[in-house]
PDB file of N, CA and C in Angstrom:
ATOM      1  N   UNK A   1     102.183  47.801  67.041  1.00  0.00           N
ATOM      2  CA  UNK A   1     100.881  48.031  67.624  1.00  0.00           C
ATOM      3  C   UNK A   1     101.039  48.828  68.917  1.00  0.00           C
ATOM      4  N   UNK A   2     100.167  49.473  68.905  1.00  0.00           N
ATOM      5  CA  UNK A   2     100.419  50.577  70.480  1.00  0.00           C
ATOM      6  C   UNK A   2     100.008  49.461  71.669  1.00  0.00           C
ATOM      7  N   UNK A   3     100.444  50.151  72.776  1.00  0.00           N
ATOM      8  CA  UNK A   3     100.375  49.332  73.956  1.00  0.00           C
ATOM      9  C   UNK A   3      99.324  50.175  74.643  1.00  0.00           C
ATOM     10  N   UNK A   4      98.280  49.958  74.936  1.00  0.00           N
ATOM     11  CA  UNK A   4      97.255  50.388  75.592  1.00  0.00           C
ATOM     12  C   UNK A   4      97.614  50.944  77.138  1.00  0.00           C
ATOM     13  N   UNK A   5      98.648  50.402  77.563  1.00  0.00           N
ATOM     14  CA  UNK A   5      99.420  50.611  79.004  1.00  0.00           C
ATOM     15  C   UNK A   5     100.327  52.016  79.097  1.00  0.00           C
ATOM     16  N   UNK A   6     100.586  52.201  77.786  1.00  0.00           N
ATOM     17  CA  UNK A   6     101.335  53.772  77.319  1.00  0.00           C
ATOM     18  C   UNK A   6     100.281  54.942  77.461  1.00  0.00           C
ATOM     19  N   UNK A   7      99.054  54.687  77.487  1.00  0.00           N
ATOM     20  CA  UNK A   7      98.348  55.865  77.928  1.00  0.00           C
ATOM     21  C   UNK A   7      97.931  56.463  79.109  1.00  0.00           C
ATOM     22  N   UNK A   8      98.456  57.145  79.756  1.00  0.00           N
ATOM     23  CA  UNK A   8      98.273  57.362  81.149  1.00  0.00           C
ATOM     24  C   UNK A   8      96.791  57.288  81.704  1.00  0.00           C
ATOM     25  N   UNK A   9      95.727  57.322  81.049  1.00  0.00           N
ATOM     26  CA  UNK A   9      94.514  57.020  81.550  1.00  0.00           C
ATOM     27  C   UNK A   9      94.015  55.758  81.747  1.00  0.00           C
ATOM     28  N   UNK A  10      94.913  54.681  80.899  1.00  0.00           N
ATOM     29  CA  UNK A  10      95.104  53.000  81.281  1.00  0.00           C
ATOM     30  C   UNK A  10      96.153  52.406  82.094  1.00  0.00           C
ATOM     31  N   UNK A  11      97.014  53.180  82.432  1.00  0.00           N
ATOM     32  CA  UNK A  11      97.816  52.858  83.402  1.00  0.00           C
ATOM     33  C   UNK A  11      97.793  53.349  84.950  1.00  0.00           C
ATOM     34  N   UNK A  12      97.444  52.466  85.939  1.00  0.00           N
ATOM     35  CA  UNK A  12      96.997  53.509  87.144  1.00  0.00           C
ATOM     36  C   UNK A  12      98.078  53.880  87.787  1.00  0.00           C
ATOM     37  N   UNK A  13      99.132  53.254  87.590  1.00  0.00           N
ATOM     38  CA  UNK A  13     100.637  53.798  88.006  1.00  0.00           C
ATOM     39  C   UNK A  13     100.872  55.555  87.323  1.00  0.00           C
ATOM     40  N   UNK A  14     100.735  55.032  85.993  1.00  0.00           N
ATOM     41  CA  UNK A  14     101.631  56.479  85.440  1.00  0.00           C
ATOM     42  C   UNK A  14     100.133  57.360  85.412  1.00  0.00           C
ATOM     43  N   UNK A  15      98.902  57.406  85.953  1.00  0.00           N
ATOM     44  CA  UNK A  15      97.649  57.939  85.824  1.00  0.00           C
ATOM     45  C   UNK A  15      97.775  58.697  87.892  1.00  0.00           C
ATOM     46  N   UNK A  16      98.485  57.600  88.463  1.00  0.00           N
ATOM     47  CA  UNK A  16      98.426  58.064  90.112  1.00  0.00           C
ATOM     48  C   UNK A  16      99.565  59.058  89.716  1.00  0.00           C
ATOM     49  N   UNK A  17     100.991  58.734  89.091  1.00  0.00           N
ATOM     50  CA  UNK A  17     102.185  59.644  89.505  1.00  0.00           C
ATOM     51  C   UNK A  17     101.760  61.387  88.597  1.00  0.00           C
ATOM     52  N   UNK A  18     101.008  61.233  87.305  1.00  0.00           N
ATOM     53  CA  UNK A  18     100.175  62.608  86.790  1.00  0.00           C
ATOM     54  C   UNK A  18      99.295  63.166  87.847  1.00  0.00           C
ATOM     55  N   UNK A  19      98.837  63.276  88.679  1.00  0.00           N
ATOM     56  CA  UNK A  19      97.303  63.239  89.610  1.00  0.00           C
ATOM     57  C   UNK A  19      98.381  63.719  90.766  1.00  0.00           C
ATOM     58  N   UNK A  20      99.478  62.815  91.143  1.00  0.00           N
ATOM     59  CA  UNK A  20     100.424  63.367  92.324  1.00  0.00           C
ATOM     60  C   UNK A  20     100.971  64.661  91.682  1.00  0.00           C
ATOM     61  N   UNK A  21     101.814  64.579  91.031  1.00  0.00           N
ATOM     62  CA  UNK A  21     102.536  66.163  90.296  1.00  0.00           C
ATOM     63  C   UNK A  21     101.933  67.067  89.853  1.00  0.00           C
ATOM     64  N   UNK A  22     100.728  67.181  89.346  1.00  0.00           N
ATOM     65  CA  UNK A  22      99.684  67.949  89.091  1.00  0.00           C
ATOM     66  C   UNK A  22      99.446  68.596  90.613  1.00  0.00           C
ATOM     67  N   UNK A  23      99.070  67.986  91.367  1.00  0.00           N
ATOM     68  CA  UNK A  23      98.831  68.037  93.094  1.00  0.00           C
ATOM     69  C   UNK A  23      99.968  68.752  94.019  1.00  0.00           C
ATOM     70  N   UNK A  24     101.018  68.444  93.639  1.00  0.00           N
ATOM     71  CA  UNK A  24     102.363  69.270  94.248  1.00  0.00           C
ATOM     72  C   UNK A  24     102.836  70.323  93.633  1.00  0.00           C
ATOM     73  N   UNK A  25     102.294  70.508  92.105  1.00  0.00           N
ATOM     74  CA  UNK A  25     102.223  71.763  91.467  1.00  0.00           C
ATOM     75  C   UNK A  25     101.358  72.890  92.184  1.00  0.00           C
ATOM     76  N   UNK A  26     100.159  71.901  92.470  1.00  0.00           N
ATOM     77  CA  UNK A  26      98.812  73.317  92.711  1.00  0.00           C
ATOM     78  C   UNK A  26      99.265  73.417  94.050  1.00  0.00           C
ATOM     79  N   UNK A  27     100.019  72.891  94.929  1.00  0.00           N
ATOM     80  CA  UNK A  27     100.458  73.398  95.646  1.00  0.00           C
ATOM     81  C   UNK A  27     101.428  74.429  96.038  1.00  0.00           C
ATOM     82  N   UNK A  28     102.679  74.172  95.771  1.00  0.00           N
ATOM     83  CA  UNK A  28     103.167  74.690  95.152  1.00  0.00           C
ATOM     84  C   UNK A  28     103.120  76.480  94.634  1.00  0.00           C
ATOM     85  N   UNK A  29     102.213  76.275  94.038  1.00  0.00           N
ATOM     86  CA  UNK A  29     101.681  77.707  93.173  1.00  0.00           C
ATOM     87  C   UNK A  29     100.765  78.547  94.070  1.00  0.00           C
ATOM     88  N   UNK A  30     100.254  77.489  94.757  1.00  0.00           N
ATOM     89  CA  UNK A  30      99.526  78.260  95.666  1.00  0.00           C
ATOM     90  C   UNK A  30     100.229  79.061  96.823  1.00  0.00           C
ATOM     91  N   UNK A  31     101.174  78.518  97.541  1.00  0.00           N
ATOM     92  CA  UNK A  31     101.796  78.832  98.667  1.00  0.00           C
ATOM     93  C   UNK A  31     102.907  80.011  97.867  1.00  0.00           C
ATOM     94  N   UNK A  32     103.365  80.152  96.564  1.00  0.00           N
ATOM     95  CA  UNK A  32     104.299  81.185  95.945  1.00  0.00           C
ATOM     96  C   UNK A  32     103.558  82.081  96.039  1.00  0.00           C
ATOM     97  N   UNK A  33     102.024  82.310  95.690  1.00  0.00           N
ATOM     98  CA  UNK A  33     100.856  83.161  95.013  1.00  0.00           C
ATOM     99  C   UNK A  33     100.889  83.592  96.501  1.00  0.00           C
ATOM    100  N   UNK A  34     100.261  82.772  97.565  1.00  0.00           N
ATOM    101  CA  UNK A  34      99.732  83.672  99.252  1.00  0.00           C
ATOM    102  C   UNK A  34     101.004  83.995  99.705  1.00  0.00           C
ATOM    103  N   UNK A  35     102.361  84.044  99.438  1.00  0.00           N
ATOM    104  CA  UNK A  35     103.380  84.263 100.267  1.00  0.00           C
ATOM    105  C   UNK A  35     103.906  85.961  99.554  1.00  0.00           C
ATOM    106  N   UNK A  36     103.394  86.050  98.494  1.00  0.00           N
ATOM    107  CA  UNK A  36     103.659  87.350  97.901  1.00  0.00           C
ATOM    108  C   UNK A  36     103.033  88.751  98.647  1.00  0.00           C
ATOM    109  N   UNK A  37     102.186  88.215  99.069  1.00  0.00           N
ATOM    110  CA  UNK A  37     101.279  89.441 100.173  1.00  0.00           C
ATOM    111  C   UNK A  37     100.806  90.644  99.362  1.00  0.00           C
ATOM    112  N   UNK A  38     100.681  91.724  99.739  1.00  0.00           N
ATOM    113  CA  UNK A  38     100.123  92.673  99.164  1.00  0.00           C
ATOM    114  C   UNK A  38     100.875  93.711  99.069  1.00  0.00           C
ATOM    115  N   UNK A  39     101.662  94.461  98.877  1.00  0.00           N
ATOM    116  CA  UNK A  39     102.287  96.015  98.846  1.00  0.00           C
ATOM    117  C   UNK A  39     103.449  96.159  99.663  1.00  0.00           C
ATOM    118  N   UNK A  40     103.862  94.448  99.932  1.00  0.00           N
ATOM    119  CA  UNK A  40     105.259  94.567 100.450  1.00  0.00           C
ATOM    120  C   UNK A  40     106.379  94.400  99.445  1.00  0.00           C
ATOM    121  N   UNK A  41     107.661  95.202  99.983  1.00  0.00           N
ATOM    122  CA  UNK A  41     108.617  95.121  99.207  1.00  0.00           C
ATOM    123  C   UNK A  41     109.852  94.232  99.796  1.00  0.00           C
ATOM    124  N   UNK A  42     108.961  93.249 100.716  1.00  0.00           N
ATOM    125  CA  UNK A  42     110.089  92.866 101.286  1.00  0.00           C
ATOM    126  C   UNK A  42     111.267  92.325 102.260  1.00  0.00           C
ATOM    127  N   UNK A  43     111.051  94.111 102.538  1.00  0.00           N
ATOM    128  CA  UNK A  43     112.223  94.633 103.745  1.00  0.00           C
ATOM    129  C   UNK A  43     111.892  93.903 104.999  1.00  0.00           C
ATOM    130  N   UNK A  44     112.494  94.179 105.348  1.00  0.00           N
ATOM    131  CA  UNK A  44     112.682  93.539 107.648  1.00  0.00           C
ATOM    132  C   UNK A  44     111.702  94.102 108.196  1.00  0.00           C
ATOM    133  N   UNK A  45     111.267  93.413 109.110  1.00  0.00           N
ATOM    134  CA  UNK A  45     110.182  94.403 110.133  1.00  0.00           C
ATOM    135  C   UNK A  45     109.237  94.448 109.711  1.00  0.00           C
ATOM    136  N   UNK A  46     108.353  94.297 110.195  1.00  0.00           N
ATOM    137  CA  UNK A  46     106.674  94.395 110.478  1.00  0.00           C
ATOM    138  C   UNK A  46     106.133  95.435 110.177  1.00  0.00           C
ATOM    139  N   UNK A  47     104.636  95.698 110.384  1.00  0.00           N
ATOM    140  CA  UNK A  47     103.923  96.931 110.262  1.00  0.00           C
ATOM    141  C   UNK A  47     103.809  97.136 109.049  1.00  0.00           C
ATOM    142  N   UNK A  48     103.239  98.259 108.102  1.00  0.00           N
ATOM    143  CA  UNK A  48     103.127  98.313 107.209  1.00  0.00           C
ATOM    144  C   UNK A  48     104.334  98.579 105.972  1.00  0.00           C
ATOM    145  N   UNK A  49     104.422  97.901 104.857  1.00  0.00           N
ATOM    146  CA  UNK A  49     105.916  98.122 103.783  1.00  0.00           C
ATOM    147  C   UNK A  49     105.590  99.010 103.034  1.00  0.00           C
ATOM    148  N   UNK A  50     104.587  99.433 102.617  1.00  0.00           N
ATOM    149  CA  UNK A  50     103.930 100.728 101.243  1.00  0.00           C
ATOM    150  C   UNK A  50     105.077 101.568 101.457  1.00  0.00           C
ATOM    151  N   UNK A  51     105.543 102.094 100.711  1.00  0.00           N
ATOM    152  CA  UNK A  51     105.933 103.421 100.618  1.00  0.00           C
ATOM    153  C   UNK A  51     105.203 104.448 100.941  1.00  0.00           C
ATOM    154  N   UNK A  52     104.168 104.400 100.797  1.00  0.00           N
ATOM    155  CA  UNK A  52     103.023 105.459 100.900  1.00  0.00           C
ATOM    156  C   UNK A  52     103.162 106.620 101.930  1.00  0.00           C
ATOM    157  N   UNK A  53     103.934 105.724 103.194  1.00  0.00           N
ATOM    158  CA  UNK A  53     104.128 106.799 104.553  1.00  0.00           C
ATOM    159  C   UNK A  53     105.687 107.486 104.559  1.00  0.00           C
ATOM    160  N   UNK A  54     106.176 107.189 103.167  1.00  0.00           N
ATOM    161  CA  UNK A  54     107.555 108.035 103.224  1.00  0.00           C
ATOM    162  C   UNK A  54     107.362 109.218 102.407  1.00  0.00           C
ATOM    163  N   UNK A  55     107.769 110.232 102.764  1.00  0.00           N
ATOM    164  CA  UNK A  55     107.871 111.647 101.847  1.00  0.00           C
ATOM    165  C   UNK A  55     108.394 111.681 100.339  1.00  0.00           C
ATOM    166  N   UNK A  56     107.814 112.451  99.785  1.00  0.00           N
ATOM    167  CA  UNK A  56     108.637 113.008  98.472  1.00  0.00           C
ATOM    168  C   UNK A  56     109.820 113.021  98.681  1.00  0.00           C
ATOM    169  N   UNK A  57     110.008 113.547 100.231  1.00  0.00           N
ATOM    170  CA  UNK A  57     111.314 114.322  99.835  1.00  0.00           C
ATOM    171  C   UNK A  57     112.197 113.017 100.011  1.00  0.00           C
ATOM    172  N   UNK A  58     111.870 112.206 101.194  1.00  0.00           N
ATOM    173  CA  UNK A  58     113.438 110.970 101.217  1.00  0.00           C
ATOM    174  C   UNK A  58     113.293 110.018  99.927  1.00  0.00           C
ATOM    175  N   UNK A  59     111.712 110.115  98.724  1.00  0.00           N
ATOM    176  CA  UNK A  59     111.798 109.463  97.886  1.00  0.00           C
ATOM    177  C   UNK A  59     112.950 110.132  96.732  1.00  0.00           C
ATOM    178  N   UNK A  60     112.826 111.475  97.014  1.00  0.00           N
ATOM    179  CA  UNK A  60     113.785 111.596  96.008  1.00  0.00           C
ATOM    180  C   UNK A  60     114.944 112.263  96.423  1.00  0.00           C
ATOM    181  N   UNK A  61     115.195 112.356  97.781  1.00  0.00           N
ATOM    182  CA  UNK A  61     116.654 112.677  97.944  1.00  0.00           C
ATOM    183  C   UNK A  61     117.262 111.201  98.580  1.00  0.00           C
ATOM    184  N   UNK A  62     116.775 110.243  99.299  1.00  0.00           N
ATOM    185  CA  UNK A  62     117.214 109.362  99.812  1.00  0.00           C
ATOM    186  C   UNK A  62     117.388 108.030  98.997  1.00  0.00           C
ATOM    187  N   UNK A  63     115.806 107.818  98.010  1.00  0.00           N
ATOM    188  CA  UNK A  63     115.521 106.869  97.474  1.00  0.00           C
ATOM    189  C   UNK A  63     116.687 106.418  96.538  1.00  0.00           C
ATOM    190  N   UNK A  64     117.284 106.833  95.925  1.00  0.00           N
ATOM    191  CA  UNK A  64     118.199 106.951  94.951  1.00  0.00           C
ATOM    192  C   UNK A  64     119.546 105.596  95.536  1.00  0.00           C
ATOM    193  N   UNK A  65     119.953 106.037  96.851  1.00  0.00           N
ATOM    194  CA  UNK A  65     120.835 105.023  97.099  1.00  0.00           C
ATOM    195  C   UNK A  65     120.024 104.524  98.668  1.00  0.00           C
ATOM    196  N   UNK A  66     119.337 104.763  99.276  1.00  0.00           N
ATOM    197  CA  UNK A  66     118.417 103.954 100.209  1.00  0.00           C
ATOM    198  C   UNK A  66     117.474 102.596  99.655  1.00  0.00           C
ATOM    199  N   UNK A  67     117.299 103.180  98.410  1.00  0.00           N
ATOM    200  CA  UNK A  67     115.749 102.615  97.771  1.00  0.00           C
ATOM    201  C   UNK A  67     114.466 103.345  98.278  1.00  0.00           C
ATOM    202  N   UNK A  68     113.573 103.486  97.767  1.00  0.00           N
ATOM    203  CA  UNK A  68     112.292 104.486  97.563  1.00  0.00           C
ATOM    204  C   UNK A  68     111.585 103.923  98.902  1.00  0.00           C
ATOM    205  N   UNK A  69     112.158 102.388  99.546  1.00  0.00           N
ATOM    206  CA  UNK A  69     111.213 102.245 100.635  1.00  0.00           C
ATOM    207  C   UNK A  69     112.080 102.384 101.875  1.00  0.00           C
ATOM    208  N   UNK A  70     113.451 102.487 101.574  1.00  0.00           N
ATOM    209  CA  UNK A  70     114.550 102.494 102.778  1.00  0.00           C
ATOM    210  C   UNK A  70     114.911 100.959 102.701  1.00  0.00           C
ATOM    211  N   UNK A  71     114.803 100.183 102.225  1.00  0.00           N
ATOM    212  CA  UNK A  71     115.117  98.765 101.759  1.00  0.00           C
ATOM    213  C   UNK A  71     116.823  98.481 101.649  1.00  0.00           C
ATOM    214  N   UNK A  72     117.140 100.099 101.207  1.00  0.00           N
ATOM    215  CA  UNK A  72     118.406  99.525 101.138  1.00  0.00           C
ATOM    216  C   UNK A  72     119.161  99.746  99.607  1.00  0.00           C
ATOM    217  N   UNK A  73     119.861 100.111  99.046  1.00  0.00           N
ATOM    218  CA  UNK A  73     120.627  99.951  97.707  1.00  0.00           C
ATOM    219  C   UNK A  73     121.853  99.975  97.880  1.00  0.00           C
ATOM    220  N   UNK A  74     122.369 100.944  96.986  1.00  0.00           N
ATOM    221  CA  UNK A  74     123.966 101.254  97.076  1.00  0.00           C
ATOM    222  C   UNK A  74     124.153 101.602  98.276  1.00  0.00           C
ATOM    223  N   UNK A  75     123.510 102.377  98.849  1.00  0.00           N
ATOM    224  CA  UNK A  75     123.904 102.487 100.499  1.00  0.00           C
ATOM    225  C   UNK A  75     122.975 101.613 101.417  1.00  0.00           C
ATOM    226  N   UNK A  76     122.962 101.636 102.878  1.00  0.00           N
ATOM    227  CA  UNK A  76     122.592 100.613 103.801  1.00  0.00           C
ATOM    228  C   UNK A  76     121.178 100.799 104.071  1.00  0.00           C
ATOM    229  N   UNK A  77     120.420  99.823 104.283  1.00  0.00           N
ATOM    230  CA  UNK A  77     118.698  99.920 104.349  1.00  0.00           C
ATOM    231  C   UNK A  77     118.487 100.480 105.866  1.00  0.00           C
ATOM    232  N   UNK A  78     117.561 101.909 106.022  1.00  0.00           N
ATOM    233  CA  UNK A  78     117.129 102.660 106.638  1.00  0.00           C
ATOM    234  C   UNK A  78     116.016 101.582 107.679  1.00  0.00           C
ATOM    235  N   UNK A  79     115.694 100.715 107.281  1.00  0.00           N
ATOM    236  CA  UNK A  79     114.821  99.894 107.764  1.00  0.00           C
ATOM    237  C   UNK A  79     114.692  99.351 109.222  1.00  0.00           C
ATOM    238  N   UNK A  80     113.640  99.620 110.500  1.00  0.00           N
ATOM    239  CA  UNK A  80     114.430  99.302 111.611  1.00  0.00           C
ATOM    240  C   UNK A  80     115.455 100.076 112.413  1.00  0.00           C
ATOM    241  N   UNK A  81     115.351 102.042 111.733  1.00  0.00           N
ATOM    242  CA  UNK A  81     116.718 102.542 112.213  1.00  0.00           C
ATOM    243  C   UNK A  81     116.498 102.142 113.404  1.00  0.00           C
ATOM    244  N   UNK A  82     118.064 102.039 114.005  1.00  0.00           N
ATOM    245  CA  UNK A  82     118.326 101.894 115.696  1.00  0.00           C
ATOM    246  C   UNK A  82     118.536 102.809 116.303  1.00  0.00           C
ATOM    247  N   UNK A  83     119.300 103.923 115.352  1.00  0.00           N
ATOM    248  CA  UNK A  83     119.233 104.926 116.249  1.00  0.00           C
ATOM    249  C   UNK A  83     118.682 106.189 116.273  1.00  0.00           C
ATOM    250  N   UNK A  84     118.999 106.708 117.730  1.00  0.00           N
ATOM    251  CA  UNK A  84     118.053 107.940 118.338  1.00  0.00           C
ATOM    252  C   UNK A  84     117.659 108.841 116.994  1.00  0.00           C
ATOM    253  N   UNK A  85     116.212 109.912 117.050  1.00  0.00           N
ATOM    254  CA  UNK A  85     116.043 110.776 116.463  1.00  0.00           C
ATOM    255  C   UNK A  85     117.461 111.830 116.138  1.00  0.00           C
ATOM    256  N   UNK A  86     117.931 112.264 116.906  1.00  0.00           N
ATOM    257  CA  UNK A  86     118.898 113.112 117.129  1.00  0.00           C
ATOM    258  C   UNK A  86     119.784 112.930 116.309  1.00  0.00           C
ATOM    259  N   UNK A  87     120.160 111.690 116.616  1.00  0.00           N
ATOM    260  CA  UNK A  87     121.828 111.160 115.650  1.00  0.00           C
ATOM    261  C   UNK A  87     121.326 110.725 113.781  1.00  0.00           C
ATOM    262  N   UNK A  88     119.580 110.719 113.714  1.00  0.00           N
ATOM    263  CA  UNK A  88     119.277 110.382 112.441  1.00  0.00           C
ATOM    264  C   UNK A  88     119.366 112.074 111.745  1.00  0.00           C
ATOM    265  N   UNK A  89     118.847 112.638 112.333  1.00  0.00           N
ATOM    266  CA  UNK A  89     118.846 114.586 111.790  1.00  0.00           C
ATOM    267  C   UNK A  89     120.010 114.966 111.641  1.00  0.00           C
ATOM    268  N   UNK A  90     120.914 114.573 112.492  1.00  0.00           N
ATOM    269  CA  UNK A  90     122.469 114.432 112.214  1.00  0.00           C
ATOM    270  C   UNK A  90     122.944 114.524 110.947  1.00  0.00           C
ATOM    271  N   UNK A  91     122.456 113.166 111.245  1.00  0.00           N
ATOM    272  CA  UNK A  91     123.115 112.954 109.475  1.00  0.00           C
ATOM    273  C   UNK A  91     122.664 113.222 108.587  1.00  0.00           C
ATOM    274  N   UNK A  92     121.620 113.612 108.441  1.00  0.00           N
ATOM    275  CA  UNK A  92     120.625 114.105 107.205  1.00  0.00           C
ATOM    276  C   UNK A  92     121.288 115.345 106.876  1.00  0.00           C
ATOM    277  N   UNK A  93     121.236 116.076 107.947  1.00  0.00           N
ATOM    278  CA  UNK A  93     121.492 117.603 107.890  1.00  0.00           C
ATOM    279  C   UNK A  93     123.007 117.846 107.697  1.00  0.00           C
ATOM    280  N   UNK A  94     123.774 117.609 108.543  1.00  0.00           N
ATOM    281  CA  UNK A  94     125.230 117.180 108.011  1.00  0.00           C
ATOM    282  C   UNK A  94     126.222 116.284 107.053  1.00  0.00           C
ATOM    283  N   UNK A  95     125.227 115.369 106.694  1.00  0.00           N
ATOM    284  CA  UNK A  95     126.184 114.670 106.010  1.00  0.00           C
ATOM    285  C   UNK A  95     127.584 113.734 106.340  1.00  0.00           C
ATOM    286  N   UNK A  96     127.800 113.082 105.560  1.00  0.00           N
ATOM    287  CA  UNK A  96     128.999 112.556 105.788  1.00  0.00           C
ATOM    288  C   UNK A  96     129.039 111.111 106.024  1.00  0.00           C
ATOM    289  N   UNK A  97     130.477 110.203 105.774  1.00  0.00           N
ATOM    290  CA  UNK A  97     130.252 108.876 105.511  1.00  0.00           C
ATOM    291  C   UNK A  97     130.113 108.536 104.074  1.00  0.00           C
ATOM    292  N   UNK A  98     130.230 109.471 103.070  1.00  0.00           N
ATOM    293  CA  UNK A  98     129.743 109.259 101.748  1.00  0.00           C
ATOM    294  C   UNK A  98     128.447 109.748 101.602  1.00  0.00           C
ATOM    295  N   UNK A  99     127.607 110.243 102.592  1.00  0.00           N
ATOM    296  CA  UNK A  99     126.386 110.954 102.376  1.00  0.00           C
ATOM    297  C   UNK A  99     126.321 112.027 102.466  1.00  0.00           C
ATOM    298  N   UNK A 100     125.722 113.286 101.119  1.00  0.00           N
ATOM    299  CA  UNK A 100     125.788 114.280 101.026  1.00  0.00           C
ATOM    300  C   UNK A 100     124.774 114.909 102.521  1.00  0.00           C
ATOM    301  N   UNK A 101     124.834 116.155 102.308  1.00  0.00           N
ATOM    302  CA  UNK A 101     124.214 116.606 103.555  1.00  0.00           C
ATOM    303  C   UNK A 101     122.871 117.515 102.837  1.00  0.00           C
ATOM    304  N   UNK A 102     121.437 117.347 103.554  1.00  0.00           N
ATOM    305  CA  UNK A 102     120.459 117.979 102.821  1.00  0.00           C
ATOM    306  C   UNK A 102     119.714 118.954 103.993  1.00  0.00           C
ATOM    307  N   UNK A 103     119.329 120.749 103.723  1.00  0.00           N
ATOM    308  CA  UNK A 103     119.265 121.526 104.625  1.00  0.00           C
ATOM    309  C   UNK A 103     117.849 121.192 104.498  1.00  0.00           C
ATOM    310  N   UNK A 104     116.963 121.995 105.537  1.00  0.00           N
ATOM    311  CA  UNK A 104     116.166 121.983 105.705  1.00  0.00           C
ATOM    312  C   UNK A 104     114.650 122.235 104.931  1.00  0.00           C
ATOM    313  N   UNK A 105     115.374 123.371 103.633  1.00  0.00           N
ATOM    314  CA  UNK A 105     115.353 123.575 102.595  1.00  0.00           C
ATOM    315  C   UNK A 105     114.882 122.569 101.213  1.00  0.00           C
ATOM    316  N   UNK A 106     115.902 121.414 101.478  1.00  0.00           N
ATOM    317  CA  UNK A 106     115.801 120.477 100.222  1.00  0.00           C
ATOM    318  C   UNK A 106     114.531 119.380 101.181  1.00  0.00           C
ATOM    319  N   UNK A 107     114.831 119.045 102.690  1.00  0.00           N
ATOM    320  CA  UNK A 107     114.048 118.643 103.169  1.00  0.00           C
ATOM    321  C   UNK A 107     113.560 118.834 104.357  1.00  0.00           C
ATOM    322  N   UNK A 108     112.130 119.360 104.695  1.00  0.00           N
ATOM    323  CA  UNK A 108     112.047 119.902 105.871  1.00  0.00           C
ATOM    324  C   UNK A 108     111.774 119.209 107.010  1.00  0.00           C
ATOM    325  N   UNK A 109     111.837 120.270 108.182  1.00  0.00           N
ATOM    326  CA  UNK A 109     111.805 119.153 109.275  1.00  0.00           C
ATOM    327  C   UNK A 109     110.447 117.777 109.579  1.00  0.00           C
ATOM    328  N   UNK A 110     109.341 118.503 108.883  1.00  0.00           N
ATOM    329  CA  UNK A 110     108.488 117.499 109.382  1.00  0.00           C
ATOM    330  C   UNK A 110     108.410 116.390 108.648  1.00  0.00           C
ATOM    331  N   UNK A 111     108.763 116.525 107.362  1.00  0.00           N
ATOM    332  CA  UNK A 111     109.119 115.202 106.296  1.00  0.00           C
ATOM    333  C   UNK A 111     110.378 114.086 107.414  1.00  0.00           C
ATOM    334  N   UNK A 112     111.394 114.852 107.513  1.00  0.00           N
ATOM    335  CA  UNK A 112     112.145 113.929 108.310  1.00  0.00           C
ATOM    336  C   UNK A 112     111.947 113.659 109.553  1.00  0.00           C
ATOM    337  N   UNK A 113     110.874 114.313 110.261  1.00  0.00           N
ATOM    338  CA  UNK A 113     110.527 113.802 111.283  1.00  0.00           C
ATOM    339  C   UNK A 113     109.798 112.080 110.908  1.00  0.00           C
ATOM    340  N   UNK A 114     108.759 113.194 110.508  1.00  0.00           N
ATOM    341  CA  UNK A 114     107.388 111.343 109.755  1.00  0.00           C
ATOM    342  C   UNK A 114     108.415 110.468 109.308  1.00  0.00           C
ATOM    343  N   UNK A 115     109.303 110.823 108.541  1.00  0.00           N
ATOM    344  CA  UNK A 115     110.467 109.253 107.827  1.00  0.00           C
ATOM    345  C   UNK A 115     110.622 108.556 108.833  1.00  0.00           C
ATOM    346  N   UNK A 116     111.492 109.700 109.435  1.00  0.00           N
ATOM    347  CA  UNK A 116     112.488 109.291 110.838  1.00  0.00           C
ATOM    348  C   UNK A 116     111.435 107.853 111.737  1.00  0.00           C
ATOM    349  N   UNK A 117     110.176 108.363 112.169  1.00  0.00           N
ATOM    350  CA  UNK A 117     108.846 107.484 112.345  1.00  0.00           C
ATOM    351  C   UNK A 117     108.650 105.969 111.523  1.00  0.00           C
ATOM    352  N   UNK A 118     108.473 106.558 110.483  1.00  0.00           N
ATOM    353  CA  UNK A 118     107.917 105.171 109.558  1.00  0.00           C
ATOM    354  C   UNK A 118     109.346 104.525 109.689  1.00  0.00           C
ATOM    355  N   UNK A 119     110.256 104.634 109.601  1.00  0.00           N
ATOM    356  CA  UNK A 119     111.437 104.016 109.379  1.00  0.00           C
ATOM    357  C   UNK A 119     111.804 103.185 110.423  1.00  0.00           C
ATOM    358  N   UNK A 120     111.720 103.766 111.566  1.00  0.00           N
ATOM    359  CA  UNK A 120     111.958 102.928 112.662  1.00  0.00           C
ATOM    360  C   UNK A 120     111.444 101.757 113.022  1.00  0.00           C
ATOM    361  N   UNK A 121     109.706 102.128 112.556  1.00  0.00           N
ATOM    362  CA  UNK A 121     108.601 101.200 113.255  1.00  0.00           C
ATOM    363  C   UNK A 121     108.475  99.967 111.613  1.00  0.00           C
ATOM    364  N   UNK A 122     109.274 100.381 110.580  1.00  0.00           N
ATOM    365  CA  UNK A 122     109.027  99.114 109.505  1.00  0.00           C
ATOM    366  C   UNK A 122     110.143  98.666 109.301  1.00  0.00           C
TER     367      UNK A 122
END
């Protein structure tokens, strides 16, 4: 014969511990769901994460081993650069370290200026 106590809607024990876990679920789900944010990827630093304010050009000469937002991949995340304008054109333009060198040509100055910008301040 069934036990009337086996149904969680007659038992207020196993009817409270359904009602609790149900409850730490919707929690739970909720705080995963608002912690995802909107159009971030992520990365360090504040201000806005979109890609939106990086160029064609570091998306497709940089993105490749930066990542498309400067996040970072096979090579080190652009994110937060520390250093000066000067020493970033540097290296763009020269190369080296394992990074090819790109003229002005493949990317021009005002693209790497604006990067140089967004990069610092996200």
């Amino acid at each position: 014969m069934n036990n009337p106590m086996n149904n969680p809607s007659n038992n207020p024990v196993k009817s409270r511990r359904a009602r609790l876990a149900l409850a730490a679920s919707t929690c739970v789900l909720v705080f995963l769901i608002a912690s995802c944010g909107s159009g971030s990827d992520g990365g360090a630093g504040g201000g806005d994460t979109s890609t939106a304010s990086l160029s064609a050009s570091f998306k497709t000469n940089c993105g490749g081993c930066h990542g498309s937002s400067g996040a970072g991949g096979s090579a080190p995340s652009l994110r937060g650069y520390a250093r000066n304008k000067t020493s970033f054109q540097s290296q763009v333009r020269n190369g080296g370290g394992g990074m090819p060198a790109f003229s002005s040509d493949t990317y021009s100055d005002a693209d790497l200026t604006a990067d140089y910008t967004w990069l610092i301040s996200n």
